[in-house]
C-alpha atoms as a PDB file:
ATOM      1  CA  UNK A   1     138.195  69.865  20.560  1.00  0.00           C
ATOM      2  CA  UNK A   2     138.750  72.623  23.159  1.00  0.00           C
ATOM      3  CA  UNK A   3     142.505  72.389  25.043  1.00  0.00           C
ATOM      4  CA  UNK A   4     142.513  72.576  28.785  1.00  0.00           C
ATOM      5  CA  UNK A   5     139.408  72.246  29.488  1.00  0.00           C
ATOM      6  CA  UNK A   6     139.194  69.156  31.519  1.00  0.00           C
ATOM      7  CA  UNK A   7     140.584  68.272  34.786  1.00  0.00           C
ATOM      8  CA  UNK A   8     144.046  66.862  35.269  1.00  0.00           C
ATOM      9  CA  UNK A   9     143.902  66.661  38.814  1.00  0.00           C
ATOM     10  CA  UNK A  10     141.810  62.624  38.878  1.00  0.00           C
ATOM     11  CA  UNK A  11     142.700  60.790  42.072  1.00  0.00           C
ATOM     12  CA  UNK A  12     141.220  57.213  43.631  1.00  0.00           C
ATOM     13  CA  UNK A  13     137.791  58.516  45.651  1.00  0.00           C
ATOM     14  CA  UNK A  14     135.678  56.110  48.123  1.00  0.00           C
ATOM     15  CA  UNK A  15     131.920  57.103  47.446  1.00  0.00           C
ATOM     16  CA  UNK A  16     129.751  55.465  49.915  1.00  0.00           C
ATOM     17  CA  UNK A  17     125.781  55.148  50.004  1.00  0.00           C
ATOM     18  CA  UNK A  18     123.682  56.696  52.607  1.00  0.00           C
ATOM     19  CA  UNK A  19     120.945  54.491  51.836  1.00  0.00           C
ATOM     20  CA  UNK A  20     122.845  50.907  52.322  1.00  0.00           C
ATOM     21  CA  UNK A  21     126.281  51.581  53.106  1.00  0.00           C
ATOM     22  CA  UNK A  22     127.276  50.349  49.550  1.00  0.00           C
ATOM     23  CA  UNK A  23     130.861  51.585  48.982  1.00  0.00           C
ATOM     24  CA  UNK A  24     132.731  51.631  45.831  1.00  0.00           C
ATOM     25  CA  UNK A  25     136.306  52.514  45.163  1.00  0.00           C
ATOM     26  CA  UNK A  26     136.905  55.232  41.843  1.00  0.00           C
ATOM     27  CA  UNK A  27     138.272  58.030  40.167  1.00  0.00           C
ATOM     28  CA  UNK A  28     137.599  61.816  40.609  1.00  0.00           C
ATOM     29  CA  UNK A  29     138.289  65.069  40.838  1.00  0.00           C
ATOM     30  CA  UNK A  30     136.049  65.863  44.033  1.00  0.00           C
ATOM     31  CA  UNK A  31     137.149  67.886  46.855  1.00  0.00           C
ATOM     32  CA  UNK A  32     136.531  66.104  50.299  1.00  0.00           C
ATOM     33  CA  UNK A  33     137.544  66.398  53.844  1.00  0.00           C
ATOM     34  CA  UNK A  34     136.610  62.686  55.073  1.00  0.00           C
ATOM     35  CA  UNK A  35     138.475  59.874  54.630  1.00  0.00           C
ATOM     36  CA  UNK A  36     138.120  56.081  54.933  1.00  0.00           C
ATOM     37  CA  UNK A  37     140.228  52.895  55.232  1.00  0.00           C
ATOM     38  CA  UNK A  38     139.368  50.835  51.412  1.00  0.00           C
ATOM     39  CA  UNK A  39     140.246  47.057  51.578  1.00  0.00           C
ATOM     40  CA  UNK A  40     143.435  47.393  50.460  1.00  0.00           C
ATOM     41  CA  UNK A  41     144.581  48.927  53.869  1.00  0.00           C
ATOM     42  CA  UNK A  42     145.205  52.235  52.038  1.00  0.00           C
ATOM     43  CA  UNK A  43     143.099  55.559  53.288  1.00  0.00           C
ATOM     44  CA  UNK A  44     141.180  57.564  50.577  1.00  0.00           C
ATOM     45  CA  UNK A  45     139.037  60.074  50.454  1.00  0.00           C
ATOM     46  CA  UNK A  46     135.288  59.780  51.301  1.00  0.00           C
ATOM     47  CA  UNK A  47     132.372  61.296  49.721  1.00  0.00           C
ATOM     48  CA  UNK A  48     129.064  60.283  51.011  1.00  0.00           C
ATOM     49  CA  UNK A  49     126.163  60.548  48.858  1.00  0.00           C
ATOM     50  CA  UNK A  50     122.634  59.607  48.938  1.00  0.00           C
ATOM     51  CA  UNK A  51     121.791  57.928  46.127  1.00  0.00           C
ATOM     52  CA  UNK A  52     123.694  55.402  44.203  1.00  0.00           C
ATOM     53  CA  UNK A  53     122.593  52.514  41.469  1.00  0.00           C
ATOM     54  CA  UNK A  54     122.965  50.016  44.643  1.00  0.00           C
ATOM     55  CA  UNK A  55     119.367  51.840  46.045  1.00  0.00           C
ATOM     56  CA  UNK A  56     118.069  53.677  43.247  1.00  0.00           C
ATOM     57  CA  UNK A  57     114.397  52.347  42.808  1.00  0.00           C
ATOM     58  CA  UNK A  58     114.970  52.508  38.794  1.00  0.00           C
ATOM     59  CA  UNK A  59     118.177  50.405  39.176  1.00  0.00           C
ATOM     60  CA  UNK A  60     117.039  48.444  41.968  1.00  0.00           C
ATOM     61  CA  UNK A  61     112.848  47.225  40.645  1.00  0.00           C
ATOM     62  CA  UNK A  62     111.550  48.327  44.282  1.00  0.00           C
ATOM     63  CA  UNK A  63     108.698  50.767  44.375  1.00  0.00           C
ATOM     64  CA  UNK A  64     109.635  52.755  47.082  1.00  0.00           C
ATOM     65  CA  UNK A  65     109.115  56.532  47.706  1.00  0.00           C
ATOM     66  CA  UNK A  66     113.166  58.452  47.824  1.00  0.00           C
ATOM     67  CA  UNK A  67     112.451  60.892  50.140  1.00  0.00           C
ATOM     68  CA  UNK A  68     115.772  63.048  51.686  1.00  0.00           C
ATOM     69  CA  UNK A  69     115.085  66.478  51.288  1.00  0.00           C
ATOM     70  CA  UNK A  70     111.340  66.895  51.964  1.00  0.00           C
ATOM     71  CA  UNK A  71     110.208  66.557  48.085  1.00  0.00           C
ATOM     72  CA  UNK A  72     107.307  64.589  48.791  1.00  0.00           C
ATOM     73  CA  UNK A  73     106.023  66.155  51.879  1.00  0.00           C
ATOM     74  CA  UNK A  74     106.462  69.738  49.799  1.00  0.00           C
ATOM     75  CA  UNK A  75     104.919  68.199  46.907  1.00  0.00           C
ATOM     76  CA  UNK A  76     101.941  66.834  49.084  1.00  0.00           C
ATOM     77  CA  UNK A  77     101.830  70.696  50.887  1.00  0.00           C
ATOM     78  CA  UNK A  78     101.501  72.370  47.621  1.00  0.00           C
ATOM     79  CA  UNK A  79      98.777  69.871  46.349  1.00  0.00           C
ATOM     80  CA  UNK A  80      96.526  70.426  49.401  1.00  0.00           C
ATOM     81  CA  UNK A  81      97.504  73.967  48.918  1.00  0.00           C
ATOM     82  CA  UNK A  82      95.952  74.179  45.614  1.00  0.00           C
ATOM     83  CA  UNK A  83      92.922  71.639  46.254  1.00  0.00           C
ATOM     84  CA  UNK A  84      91.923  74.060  49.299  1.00  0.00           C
ATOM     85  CA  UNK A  85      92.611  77.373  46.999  1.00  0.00           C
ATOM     86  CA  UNK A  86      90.618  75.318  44.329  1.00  0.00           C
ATOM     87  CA  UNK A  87      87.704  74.822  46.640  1.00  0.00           C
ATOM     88  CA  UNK A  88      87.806  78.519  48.283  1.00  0.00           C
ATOM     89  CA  UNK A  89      87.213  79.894  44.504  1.00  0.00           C
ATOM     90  CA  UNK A  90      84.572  77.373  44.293  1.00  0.00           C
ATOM     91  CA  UNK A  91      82.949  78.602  46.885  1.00  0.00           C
ATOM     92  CA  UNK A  92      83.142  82.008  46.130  1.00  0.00           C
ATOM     93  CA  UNK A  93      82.035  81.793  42.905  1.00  0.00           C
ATOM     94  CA  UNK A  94      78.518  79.944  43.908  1.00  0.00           C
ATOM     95  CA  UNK A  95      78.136  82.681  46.416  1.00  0.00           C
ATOM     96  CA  UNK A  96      78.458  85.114  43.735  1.00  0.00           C
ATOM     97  CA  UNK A  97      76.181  83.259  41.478  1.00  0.00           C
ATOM     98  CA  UNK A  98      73.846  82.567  44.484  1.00  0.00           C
ATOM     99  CA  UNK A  99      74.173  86.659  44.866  1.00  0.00           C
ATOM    100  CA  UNK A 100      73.454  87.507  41.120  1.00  0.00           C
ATOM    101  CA  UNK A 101      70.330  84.927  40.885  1.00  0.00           C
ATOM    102  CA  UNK A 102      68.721  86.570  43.562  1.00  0.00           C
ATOM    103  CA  UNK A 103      69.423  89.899  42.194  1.00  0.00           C
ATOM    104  CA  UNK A 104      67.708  89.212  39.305  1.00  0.00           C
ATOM    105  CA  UNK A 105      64.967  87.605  40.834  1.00  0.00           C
ATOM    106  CA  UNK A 106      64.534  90.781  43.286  1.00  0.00           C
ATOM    107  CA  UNK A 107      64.584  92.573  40.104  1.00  0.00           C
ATOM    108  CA  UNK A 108      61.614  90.614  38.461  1.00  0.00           C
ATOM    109  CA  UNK A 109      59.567  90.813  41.733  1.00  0.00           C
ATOM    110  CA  UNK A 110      59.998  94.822  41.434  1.00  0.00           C
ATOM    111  CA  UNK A 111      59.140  94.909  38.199  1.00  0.00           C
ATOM    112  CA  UNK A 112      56.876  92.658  38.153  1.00  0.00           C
ATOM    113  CA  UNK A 113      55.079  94.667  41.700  1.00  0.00           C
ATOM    114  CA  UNK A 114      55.093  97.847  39.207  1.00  0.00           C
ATOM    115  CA  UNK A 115      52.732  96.383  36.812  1.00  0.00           C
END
């Protein structure tokens, strides 16, 4: 095992959910500016995340859709996106067909006209 390589530098942390307001009192080495009053009276430093156990639909057995960043709506975009790109080469590709089979078929009239 490597020397040195971990953190020394572990202090009590509040991390509080965005979701529910769970809070829950910790170790860590994370750098914050905020800090909060814990039960014990004592202030600690606050990190404020979005996502914990407490309202995690795995953890929690709610179907629910986790949306903060945009992830679904971009995910939705880019579907449409490549349903109407899907349909456009559809399109274009009957039109050529369409354009070929009556090609052909001018072809056989000409030929046809010639003898």
């Amino acid at each position: 095992m490597k020397k040195d390589i971990h953190p020394d530098n572990y202090r009590p942390v509040v991390f509080e959910d965005l979701n529910n307001g769970f809070r829950f009192l910790t170790r860590s080495t994370v750098s914050t500016d905020d800090t909060t009053k814990w039960d014990d009276g004592k202030d600690y430093p606050l990190v404020k995340v979005h996502i914990t156990s407490t309202s995690h639909p795995f953890f929690t057995g709610e179907e629910r859709i986790v949306d903060i960043e945009g992830r679904v709506d971009k995910f939705k975009a880019r579907a449409e996106a490549a349903e109407a790109a899907r349909e456009a080469r559809m399109k274009a590709a009957k039109k050529q067909a369409t354009r070929k089979a009556a090609k052909v078929e001018k072809a056989e009239a000409k030929k046809s006209s010639e003898a």
